[in-house]
Protein backbone atom coordinates (compact mmCIF):
# COMPACT_ATOMS: atom_id res chain seq x y z
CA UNK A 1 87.54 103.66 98.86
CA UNK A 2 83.80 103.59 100.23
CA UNK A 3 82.52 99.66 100.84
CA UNK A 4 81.19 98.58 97.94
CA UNK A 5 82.90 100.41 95.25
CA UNK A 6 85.44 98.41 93.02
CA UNK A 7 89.03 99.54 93.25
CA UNK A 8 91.26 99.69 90.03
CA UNK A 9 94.73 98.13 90.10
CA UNK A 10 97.14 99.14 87.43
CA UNK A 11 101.15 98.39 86.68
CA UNK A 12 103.07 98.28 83.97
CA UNK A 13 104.35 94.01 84.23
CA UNK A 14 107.64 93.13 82.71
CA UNK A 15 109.17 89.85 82.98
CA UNK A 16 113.22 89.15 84.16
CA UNK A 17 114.56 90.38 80.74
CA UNK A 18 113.07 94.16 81.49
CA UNK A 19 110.54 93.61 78.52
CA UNK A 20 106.51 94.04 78.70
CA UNK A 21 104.26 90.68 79.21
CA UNK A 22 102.31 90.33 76.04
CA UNK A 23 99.00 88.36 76.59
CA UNK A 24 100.45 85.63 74.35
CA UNK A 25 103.09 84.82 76.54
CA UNK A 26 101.22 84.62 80.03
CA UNK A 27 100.19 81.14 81.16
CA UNK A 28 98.02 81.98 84.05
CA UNK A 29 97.00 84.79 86.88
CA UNK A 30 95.51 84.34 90.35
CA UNK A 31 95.06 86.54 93.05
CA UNK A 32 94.64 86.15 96.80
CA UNK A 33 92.90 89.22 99.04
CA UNK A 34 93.93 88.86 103.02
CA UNK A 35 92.14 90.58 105.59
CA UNK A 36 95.75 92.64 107.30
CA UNK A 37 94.00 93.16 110.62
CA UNK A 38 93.09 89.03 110.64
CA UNK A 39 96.00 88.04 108.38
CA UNK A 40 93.23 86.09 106.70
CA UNK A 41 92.77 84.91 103.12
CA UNK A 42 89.51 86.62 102.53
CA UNK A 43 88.88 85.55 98.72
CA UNK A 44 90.96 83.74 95.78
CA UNK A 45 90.16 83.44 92.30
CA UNK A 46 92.08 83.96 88.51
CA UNK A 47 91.96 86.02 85.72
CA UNK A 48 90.86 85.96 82.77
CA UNK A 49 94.38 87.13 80.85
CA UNK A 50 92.75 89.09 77.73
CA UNK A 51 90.89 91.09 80.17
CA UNK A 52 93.60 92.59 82.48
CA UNK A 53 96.54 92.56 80.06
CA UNK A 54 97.29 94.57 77.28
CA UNK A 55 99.75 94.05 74.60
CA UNK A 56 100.33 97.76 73.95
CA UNK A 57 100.86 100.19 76.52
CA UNK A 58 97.74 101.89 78.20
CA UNK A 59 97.15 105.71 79.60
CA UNK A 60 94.40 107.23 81.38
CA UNK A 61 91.54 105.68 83.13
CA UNK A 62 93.28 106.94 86.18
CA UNK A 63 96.84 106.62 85.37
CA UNK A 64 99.05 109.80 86.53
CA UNK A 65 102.45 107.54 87.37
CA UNK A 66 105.54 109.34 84.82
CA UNK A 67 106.29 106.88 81.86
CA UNK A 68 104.74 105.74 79.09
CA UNK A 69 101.47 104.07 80.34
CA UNK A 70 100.35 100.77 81.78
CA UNK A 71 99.82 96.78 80.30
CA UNK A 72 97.82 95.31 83.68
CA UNK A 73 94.24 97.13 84.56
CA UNK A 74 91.70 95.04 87.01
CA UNK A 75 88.80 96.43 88.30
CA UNK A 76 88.28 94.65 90.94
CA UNK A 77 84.52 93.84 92.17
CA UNK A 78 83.63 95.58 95.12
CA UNK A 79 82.06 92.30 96.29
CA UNK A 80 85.30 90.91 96.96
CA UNK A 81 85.31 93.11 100.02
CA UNK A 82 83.37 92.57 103.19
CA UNK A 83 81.63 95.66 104.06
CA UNK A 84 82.96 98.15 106.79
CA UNK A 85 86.52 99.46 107.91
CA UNK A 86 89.55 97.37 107.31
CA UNK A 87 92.89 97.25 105.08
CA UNK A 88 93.26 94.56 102.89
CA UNK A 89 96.12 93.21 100.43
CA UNK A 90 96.01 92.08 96.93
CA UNK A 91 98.14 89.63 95.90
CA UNK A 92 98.24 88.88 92.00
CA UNK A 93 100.62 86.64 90.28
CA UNK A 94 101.48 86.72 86.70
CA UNK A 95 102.89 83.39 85.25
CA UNK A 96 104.77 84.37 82.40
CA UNK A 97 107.03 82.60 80.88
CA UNK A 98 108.85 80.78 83.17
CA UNK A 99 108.80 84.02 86.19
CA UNK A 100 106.35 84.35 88.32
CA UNK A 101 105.81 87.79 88.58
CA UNK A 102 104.07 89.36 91.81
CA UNK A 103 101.74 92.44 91.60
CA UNK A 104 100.92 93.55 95.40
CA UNK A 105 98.00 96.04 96.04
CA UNK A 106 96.72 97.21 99.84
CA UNK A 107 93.11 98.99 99.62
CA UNK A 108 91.58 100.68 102.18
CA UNK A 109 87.62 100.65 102.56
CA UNK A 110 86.09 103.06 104.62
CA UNK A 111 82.35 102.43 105.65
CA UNK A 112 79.58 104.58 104.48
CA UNK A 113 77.22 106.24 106.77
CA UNK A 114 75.23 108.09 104.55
């Protein structure tokens, strides 16, 4: 992605029975972005839970995976990434009831010379 845009994540989150996460039963999300080239934690934050999960299934905005759709969608703020070239990981975990349930993300941002 150019510097400055906002990258989209999207999955489809189920918990350790193999059934969807329903906003009612997650307690909590955070997310951690590290720099790969430093290996440092660049930003950290949570989520608001009605906001990035949904308690049907979800298609388009960008989804092309096979399967019926996705239930996690964060657009993530381009400011959370310091301008210029570099890789960079998003970690997200979903608290759901009783799991922790990792989401892992790397973006690439390529500077813009025009």
């Amino acid at each position: 992605m150019w510097e400055g845009a906002s990258p989209v994540c999207m999955a489809r989150v189920v918990d350790s029975d193999d059934a969807l996460v329903l906003q009612a039963g997650v307690a909590s999300i955070a997310y951690a972005i590290v720099n790969l080239r430093t290996q440092l934690v660049i930003a950290t934050g949570t989520l608001t839970i009605a906001n990035v999960i949904f308690d049907t299934l979800q298609t388009g905005h960008g989804w092309t995976l096979a399967g019926a759709g996705y239930n996690f969608r964060w657009k993530m703020p381009g400011s959370l990434f310091p301008a210029g070239n570099g890789v960079y990981r998003v970690e997200i975990e979903i608290s759901a009831g009783g799991d922790v349930l990792p989401l892992v993300f790397d973006v690439e941002v390529s500077k813009r010379y025009s």
